[in-house]
C-alpha atoms as a PDB file:
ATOM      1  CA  UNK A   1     147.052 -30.510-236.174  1.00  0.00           C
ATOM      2  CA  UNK A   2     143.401 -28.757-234.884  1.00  0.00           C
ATOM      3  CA  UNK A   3     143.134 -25.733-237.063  1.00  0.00           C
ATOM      4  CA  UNK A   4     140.091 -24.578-235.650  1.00  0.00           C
ATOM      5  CA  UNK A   5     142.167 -21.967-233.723  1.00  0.00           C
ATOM      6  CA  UNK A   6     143.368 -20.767-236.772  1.00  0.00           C
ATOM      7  CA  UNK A   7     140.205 -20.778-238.546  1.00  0.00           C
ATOM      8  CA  UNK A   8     138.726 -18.951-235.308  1.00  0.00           C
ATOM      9  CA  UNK A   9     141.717 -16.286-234.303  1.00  0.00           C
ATOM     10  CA  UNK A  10     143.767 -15.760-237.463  1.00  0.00           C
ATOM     11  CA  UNK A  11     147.007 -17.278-235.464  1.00  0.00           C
ATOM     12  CA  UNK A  12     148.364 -20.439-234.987  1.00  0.00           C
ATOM     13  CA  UNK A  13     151.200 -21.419-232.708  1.00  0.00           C
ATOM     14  CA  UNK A  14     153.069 -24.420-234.298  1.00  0.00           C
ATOM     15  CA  UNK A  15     155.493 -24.553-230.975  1.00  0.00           C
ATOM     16  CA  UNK A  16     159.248 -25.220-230.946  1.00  0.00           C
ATOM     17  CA  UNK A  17     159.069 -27.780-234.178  1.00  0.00           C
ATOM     18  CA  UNK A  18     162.722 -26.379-236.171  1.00  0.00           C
ATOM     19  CA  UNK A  19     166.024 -28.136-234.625  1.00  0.00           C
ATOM     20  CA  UNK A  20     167.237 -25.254-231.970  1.00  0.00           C
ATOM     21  CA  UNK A  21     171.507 -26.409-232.838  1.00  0.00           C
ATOM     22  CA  UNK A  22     170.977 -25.529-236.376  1.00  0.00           C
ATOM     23  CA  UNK A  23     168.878 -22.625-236.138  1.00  0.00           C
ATOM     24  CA  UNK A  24     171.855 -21.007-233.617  1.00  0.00           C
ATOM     25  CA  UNK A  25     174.716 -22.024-236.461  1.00  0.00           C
ATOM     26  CA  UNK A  26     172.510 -19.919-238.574  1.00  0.00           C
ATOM     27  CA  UNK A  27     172.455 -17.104-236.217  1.00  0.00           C
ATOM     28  CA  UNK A  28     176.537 -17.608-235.731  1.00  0.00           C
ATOM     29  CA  UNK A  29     176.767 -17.479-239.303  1.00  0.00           C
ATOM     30  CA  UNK A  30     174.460 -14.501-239.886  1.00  0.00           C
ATOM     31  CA  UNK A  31     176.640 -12.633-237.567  1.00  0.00           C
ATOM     32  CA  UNK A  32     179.602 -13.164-239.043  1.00  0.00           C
ATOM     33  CA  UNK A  33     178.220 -11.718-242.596  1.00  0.00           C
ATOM     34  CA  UNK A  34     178.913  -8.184-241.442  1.00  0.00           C
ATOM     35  CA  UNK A  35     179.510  -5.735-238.938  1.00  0.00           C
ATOM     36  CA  UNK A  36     176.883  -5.600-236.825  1.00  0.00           C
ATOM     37  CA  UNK A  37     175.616  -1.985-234.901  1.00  0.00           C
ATOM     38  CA  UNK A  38     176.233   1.462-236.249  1.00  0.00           C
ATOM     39  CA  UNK A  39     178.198   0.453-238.835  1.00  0.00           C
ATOM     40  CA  UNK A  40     175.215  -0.716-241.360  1.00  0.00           C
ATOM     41  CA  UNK A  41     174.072   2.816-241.690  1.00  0.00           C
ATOM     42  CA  UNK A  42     174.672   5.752-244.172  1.00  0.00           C
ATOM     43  CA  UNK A  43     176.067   9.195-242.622  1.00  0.00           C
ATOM     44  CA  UNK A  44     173.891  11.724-242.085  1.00  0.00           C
ATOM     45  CA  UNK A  45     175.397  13.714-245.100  1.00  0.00           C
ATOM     46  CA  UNK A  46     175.372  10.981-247.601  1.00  0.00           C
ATOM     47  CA  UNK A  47     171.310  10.798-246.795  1.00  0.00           C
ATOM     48  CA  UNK A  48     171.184  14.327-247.052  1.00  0.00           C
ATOM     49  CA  UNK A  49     172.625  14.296-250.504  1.00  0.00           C
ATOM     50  CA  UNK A  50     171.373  11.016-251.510  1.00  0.00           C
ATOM     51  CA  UNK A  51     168.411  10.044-249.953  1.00  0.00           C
ATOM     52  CA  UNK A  52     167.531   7.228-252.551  1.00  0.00           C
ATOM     53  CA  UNK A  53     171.067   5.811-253.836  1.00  0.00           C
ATOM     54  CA  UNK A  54     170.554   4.790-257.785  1.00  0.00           C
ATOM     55  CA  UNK A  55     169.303   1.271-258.483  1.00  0.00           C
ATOM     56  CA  UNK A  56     171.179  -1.239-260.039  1.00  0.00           C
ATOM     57  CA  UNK A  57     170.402  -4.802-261.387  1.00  0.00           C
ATOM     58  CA  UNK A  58     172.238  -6.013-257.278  1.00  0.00           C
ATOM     59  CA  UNK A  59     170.196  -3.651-255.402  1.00  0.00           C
ATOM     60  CA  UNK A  60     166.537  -4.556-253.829  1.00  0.00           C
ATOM     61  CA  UNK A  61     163.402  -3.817-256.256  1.00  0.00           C
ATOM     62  CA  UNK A  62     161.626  -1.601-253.855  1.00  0.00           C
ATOM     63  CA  UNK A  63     165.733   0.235-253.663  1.00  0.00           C
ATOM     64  CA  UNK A  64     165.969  -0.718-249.977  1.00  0.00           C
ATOM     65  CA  UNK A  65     164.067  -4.033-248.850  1.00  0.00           C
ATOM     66  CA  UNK A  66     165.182  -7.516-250.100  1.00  0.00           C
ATOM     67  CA  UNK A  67     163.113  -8.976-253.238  1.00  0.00           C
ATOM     68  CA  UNK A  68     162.345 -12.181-254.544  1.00  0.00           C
ATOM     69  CA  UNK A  69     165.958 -13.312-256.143  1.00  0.00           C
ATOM     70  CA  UNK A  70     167.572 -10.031-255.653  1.00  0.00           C
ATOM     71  CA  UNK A  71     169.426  -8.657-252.477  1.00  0.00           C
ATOM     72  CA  UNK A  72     168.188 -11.612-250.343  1.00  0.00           C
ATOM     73  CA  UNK A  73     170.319 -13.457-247.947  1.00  0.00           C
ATOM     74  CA  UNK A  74     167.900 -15.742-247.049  1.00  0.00           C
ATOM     75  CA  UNK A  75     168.400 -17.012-250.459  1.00  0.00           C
ATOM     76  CA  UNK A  76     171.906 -17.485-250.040  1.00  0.00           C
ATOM     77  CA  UNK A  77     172.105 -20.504-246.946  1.00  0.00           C
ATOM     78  CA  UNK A  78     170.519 -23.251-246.566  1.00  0.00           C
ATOM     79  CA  UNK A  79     167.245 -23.413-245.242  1.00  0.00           C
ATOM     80  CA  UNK A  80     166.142 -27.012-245.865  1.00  0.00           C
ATOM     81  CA  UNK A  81     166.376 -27.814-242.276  1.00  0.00           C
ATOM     82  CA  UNK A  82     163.319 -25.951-242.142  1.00  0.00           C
ATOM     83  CA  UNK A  83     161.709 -25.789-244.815  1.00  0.00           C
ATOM     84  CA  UNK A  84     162.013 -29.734-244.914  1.00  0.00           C
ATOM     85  CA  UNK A  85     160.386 -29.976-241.398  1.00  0.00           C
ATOM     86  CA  UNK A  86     157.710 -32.747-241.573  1.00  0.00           C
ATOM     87  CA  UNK A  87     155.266 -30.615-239.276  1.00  0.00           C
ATOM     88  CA  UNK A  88     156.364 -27.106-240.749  1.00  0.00           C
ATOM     89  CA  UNK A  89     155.748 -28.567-244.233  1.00  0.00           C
ATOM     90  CA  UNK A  90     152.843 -30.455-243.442  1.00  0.00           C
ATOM     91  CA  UNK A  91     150.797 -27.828-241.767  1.00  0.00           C
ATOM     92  CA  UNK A  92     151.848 -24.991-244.778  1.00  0.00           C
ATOM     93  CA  UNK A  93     150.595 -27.153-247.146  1.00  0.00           C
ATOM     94  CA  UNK A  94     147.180 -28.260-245.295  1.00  0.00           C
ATOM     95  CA  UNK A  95     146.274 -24.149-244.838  1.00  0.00           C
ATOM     96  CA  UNK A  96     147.644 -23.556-248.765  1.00  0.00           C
ATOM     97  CA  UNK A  97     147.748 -26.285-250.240  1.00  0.00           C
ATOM     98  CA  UNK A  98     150.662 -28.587-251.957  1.00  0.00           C
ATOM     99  CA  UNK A  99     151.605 -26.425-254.867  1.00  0.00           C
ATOM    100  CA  UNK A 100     151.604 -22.991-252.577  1.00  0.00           C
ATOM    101  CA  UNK A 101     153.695 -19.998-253.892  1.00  0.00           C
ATOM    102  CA  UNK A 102     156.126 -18.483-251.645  1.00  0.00           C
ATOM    103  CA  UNK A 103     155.801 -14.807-252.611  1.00  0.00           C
ATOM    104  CA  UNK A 104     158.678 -13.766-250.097  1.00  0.00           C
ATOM    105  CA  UNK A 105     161.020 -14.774-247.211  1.00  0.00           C
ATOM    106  CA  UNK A 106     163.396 -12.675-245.802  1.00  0.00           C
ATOM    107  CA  UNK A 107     165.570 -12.436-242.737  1.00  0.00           C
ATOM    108  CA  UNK A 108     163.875  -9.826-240.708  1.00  0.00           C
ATOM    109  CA  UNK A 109     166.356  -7.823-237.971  1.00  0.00           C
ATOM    110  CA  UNK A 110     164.590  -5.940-234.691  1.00  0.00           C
ATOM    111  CA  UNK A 111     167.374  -3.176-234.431  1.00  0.00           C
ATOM    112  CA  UNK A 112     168.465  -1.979-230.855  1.00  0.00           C
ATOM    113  CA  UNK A 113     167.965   1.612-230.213  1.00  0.00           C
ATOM    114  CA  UNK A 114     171.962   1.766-229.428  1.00  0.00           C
ATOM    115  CA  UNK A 115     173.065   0.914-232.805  1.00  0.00           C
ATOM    116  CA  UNK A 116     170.965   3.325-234.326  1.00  0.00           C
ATOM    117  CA  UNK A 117     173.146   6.825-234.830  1.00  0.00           C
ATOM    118  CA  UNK A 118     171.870  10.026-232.589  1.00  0.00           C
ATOM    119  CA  UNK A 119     171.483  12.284-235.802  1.00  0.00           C
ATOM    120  CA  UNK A 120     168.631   9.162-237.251  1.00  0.00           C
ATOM    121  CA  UNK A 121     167.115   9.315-233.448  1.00  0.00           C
ATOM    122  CA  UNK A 122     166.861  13.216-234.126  1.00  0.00           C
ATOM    123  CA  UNK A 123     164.567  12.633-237.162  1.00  0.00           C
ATOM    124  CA  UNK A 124     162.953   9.347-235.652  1.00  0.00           C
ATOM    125  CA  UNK A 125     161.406  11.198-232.823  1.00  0.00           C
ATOM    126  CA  UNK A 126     159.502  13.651-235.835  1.00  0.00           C
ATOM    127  CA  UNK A 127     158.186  11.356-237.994  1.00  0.00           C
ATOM    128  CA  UNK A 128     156.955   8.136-238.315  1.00  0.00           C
ATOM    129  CA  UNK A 129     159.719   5.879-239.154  1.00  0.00           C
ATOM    130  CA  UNK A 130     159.747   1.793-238.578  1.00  0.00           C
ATOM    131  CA  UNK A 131     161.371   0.537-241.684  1.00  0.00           C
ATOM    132  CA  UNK A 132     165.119   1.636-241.129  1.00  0.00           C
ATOM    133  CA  UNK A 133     166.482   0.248-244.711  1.00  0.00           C
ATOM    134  CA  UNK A 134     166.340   3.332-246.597  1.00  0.00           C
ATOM    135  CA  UNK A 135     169.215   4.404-244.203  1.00  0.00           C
ATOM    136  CA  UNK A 136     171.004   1.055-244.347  1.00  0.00           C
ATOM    137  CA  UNK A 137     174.039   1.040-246.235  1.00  0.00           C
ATOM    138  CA  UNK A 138     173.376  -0.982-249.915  1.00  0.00           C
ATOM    139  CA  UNK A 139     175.820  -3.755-249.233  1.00  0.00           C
ATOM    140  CA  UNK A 140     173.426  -4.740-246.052  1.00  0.00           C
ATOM    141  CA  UNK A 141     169.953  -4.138-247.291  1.00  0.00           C
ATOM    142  CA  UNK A 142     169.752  -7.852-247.976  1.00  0.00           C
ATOM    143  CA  UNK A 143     168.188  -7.958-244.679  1.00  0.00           C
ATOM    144  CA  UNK A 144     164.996  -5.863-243.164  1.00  0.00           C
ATOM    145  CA  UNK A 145     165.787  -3.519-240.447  1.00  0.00           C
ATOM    146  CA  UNK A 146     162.834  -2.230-238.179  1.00  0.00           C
ATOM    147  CA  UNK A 147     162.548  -0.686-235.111  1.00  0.00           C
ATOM    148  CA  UNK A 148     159.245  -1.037-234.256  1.00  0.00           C
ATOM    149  CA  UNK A 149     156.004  -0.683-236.048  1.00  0.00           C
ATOM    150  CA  UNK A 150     152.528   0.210-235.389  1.00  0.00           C
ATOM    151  CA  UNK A 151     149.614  -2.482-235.909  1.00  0.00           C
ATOM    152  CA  UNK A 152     149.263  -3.438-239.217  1.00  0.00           C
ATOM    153  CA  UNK A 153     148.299  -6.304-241.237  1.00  0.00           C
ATOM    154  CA  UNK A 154     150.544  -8.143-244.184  1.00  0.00           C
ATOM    155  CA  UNK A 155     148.294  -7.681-246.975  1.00  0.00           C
ATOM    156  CA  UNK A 156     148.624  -3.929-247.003  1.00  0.00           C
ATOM    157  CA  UNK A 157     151.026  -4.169-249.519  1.00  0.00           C
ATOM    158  CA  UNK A 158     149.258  -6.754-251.730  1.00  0.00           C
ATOM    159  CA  UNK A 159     146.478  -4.777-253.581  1.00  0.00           C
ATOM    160  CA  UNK A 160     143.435  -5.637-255.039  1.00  0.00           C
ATOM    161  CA  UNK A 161     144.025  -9.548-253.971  1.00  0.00           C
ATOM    162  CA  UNK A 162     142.562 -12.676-252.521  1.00  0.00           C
ATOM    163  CA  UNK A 163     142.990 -13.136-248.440  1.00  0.00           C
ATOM    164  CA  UNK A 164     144.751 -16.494-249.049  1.00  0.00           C
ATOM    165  CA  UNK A 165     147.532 -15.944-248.051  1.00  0.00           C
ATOM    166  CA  UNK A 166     149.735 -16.289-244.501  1.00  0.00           C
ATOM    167  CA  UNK A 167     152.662 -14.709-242.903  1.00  0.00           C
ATOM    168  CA  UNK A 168     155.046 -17.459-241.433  1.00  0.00           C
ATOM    169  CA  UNK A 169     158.112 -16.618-238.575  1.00  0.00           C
ATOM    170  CA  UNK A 170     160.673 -18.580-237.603  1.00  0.00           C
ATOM    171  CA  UNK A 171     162.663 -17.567-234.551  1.00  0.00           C
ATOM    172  CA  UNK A 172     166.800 -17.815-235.309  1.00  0.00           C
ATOM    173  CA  UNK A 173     167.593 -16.762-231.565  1.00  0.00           C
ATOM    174  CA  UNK A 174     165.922 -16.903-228.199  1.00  0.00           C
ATOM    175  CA  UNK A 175     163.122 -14.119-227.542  1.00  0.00           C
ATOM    176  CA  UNK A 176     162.585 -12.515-224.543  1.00  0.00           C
ATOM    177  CA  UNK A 177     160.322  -9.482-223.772  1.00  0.00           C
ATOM    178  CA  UNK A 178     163.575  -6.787-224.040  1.00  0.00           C
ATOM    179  CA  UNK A 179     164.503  -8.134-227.571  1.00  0.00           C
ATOM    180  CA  UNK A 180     161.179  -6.812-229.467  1.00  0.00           C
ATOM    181  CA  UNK A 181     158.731  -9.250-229.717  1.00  0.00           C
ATOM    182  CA  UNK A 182     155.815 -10.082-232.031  1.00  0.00           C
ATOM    183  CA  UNK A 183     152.559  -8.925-230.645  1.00  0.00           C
ATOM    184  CA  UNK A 184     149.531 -10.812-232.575  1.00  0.00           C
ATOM    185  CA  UNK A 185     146.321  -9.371-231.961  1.00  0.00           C
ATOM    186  CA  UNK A 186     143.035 -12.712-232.145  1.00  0.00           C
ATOM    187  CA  UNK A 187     140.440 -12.214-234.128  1.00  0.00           C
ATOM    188  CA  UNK A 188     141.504  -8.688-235.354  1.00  0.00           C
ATOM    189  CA  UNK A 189     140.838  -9.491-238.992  1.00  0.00           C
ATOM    190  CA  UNK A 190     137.313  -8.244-237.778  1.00  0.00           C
ATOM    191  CA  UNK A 191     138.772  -4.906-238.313  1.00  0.00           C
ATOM    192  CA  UNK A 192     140.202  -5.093-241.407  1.00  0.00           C
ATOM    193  CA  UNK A 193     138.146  -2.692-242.943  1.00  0.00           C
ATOM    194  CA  UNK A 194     139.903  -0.126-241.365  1.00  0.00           C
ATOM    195  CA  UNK A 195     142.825   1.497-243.147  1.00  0.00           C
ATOM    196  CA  UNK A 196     146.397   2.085-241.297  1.00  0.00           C
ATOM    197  CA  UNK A 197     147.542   3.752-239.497  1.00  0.00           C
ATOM    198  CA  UNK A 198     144.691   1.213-237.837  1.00  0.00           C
ATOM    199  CA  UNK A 199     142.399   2.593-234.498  1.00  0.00           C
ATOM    200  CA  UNK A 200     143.177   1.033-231.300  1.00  0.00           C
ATOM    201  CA  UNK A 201     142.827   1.716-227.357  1.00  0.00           C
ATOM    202  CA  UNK A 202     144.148   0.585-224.285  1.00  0.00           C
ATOM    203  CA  UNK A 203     147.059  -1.414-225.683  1.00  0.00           C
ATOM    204  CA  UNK A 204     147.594  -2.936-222.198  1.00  0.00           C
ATOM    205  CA  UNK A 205     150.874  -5.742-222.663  1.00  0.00           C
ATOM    206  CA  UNK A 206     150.216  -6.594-218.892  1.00  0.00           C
ATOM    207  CA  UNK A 207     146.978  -8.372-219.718  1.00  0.00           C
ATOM    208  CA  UNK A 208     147.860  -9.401-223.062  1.00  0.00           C
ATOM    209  CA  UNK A 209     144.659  -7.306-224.239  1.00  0.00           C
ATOM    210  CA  UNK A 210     144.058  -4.453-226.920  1.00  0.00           C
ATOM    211  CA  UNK A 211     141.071  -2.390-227.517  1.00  0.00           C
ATOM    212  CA  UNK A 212     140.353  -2.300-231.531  1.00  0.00           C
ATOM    213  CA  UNK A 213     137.382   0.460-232.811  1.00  0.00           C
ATOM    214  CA  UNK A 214     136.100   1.262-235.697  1.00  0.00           C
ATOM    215  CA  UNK A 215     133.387   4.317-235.887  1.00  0.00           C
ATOM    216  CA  UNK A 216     130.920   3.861-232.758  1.00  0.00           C
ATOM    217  CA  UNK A 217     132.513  -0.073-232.472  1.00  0.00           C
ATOM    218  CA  UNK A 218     134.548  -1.057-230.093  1.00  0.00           C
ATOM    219  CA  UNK A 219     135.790  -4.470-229.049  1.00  0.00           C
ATOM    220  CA  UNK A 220     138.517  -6.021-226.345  1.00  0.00           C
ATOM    221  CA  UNK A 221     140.940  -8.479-227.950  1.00  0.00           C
ATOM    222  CA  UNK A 222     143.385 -10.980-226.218  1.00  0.00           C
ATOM    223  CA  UNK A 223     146.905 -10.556-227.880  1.00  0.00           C
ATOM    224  CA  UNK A 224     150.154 -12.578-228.056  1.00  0.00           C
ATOM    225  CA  UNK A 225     152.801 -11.694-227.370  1.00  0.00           C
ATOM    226  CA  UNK A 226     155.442 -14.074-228.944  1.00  0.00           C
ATOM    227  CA  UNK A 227     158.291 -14.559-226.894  1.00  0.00           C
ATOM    228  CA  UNK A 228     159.788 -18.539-227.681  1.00  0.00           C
ATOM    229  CA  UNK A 229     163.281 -20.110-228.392  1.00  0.00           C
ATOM    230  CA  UNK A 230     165.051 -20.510-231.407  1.00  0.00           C
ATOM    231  CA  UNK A 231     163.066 -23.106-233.319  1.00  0.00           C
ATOM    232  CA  UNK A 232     159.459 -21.311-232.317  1.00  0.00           C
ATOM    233  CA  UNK A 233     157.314 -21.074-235.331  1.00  0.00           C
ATOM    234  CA  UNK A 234     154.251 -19.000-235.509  1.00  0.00           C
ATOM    235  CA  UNK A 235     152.210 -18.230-238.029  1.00  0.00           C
ATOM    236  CA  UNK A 236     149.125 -15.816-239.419  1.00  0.00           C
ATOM    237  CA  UNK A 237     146.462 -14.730-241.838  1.00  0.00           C
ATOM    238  CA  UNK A 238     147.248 -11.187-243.682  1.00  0.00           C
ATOM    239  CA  UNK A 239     144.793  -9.609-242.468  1.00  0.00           C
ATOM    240  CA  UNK A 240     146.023 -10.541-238.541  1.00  0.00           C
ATOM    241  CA  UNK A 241     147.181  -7.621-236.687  1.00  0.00           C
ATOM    242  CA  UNK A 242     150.646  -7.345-235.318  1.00  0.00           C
ATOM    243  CA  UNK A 243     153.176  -5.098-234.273  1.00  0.00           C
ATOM    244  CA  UNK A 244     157.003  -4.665-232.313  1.00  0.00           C
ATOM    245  CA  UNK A 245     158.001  -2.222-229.879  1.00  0.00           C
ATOM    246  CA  UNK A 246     161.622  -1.056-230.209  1.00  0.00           C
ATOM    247  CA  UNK A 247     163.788  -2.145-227.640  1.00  0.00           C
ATOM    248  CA  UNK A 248     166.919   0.335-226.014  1.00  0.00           C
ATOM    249  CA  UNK A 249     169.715  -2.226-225.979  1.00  0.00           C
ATOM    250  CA  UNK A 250     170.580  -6.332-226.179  1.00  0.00           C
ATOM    251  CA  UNK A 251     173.536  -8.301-226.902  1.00  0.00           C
ATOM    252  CA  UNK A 252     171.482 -10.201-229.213  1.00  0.00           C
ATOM    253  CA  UNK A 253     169.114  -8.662-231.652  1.00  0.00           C
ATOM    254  CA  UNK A 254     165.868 -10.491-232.682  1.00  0.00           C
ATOM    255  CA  UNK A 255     166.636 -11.711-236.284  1.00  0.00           C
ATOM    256  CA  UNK A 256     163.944 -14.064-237.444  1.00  0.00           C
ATOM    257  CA  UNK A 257     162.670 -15.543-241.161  1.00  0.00           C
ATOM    258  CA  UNK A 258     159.454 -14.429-242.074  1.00  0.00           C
ATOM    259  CA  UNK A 259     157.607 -15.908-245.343  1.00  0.00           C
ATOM    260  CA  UNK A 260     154.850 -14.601-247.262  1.00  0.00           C
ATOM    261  CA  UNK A 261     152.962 -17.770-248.352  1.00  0.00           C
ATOM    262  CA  UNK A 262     149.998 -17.848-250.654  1.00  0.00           C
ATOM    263  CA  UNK A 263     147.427 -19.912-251.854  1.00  0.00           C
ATOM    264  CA  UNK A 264     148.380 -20.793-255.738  1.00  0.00           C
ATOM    265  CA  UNK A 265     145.580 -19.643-257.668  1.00  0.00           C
ATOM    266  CA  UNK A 266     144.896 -22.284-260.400  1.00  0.00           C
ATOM    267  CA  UNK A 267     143.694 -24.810-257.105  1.00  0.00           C
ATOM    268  CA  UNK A 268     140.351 -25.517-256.872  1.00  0.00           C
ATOM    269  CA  UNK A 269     140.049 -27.321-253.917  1.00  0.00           C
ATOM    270  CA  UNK A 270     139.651 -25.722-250.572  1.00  0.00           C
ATOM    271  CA  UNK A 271     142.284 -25.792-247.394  1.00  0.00           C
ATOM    272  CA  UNK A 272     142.224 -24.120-244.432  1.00  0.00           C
ATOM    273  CA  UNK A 273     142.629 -21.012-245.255  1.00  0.00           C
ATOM    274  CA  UNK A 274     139.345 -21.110-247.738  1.00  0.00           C
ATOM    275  CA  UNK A 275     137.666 -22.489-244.409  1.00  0.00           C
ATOM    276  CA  UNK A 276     139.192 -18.828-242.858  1.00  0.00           C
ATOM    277  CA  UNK A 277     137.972 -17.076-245.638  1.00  0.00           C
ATOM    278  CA  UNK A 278     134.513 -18.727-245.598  1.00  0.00           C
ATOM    279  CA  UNK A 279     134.105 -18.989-241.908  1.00  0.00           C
ATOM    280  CA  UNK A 280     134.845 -14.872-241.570  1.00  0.00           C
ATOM    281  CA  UNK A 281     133.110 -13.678-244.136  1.00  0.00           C
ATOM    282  CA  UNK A 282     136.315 -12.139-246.200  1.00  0.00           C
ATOM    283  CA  UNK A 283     135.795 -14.410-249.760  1.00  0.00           C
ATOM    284  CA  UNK A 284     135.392 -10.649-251.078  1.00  0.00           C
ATOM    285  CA  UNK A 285     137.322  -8.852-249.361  1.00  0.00           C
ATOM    286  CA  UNK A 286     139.922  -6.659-251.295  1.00  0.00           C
ATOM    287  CA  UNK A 287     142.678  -4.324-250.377  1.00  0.00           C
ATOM    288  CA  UNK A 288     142.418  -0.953-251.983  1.00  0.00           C
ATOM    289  CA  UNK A 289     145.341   1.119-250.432  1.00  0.00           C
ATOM    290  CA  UNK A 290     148.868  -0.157-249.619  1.00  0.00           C
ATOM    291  CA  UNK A 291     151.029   0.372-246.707  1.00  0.00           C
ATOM    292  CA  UNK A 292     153.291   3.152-248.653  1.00  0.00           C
ATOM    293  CA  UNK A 293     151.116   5.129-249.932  1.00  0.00           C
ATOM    294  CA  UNK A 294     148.627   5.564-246.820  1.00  0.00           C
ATOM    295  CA  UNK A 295     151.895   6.702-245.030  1.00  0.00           C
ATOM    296  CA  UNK A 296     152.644   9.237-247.413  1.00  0.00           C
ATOM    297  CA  UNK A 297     149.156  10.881-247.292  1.00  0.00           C
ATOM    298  CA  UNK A 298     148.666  10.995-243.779  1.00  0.00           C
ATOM    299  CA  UNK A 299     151.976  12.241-242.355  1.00  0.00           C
ATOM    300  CA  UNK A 300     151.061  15.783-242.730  1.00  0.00           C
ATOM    301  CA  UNK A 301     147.444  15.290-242.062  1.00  0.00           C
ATOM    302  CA  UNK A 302     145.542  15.167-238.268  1.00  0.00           C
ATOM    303  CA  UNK A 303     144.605  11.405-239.413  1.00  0.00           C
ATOM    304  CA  UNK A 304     148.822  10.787-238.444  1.00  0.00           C
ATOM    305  CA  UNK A 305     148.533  11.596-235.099  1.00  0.00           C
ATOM    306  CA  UNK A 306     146.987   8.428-234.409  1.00  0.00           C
ATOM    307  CA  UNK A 307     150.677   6.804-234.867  1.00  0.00           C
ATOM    308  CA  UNK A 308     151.653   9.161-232.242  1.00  0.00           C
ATOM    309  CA  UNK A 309     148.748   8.691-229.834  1.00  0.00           C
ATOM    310  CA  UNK A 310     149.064   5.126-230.140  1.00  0.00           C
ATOM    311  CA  UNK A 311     152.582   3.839-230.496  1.00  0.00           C
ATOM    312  CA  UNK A 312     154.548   3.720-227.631  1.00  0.00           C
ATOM    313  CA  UNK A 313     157.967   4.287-230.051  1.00  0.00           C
ATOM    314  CA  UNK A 314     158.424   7.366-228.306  1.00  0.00           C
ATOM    315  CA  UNK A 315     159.395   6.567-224.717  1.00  0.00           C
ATOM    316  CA  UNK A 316     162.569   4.597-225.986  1.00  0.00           C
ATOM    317  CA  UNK A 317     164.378   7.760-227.326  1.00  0.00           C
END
């Protein structure tokens, strides 16, 4: 494996290496665990009443996304036909090293606009909303539900903490360009000193290009966009840019297992993604504000606009 385009662009393509057969009896089999469409979500009046239902020892630690051993699914089936992979476990291990800690994987769901209830549209179209879990009913939240979100990078929500770490997806179904696809943005951890909601221009899918800024600095990146087959495995640094764009409708939603993957800290020796590090300048680099809490200070401030000058959420509604 040549990880220079890693090293260089933050991304690395590791093609269709996960047996396709099993990875559709896994989507067969996460379909039949529950009632897919409008059915996972509250009622308008239970949110009303009960925005944040009371945690108990079953329900997710953050109250509405799956945790590490609690509310998880993707801890319930077996995953050892990929996480056994010989390339999928070689190349993890030669960017983190043998004795890497996996921090988090989860089955992630891209939700169709036409399972999501009118009355949630309603509210949707005023505010800033991606994650949808908070309106999931608690019996379903072992799963993530967006529907859509801005550019952002992974280590938002890891403060104060070495960049080694990666974000690995595995694709469960086919992915085409109506069914929400990842959109990776090269060389964007240039910008990670910027803060999210992150600046951006001409976000042009046509040409695969994005304009990032930053003050008086401006720079054209080439993007993918990360359509593939079940089996597809990409993966990035967290400080990579990415995004989905909700989709209206599909027979099959995009469900894919993403893994947060990091260095383990008592290993001296350097891998590939010390060689990221190094190479980009980001040894020092720390986070200082998380994904949550930027959210919550700029939703009532000019700053959020930029989600709604920028994200092209609102033409699906």
């Amino acid at each position: 494996m040549d990880y220079k385009k890693f090293i260089q662009n933050g991304y690395l393509n590791l093609g269709e290496i996960i047996d396709k057969k099993k990875c559709r009896d896994l989507y067969k089999k996460i379909e039949s665990s529950r009632d897919w469409g409008e059915n996972l979500f509250r009622s308008e009046n239970d949110i009303d009443e009960n925005m944040w239902l009371p945690k108990t020892k079953y329900s997710p630690p953050s109250k509405t996304n799956p945790g590490k051993n609690i509310c998880n699914y993707s801890e319930k089936v077996d995953l050892s036909f990929i996480e056994k992979n010989t390339t999928f476990k070689k190349t993890i291990e030669d960017i983190c090293g043998p004795d890497h800690e996996i921090l988090l994987k989860k089955f992630v769901v891209a939700t169709p606009r036409d399972w999501v209830p009118n009355w949630l549209h309603e509210r949707m179209k005023k505010n800033y909303i991606d994650n949808l879990n908070p309106f999931i009913k608690n019996e379903y939240r072992d799963f993530t539900y967006f529907r859509g979100i801005d550019y952002h990078m992974d280590v938002m929500d890891r403060l104060n903490t070495k960049l080694d770490l990666i974000t690995v997806y595995v694709y469960i179904n086919d992915v085409t360009d109506e069914m929400s696809p990842l959109h990776v943005v090269n060389k964007s951890h240039k910008f990670c000193n910027t803060i999210f909601p992150h600046p951006y221009e001409d976000d042009d899918d046509k040409n695969k290009t994005v304009v990032l800024t930053d003050g008086n600095r401006k720079e054209k990146m080439t993007k993918e966009i990360l359509t593939g087959n079940a089996g597809n495995v990409y993966l990035w640094s967290g400080v990579t840019y990415h995004r989905t764009k909700p989709f209206k409708s599909s027979d099959k939603p995009r469900i894919s297992l993403r893994y947060t993957i990091k260095k383990n800290k008592d290993l001296k020796k350097n891998f590939i993604i010390d060689e990221f590090l190094e190479e980009n300048k980001l040894l020092n680099f720390r986070n200082v504000k998380n994904n949550t809490s930027i959210i919550t200070e700029k939703k009532t401030s000019k700053e959020y606009s930029n989600f709604n000058k920028n994200s092209n959420n609102k033409k699906f509604y």
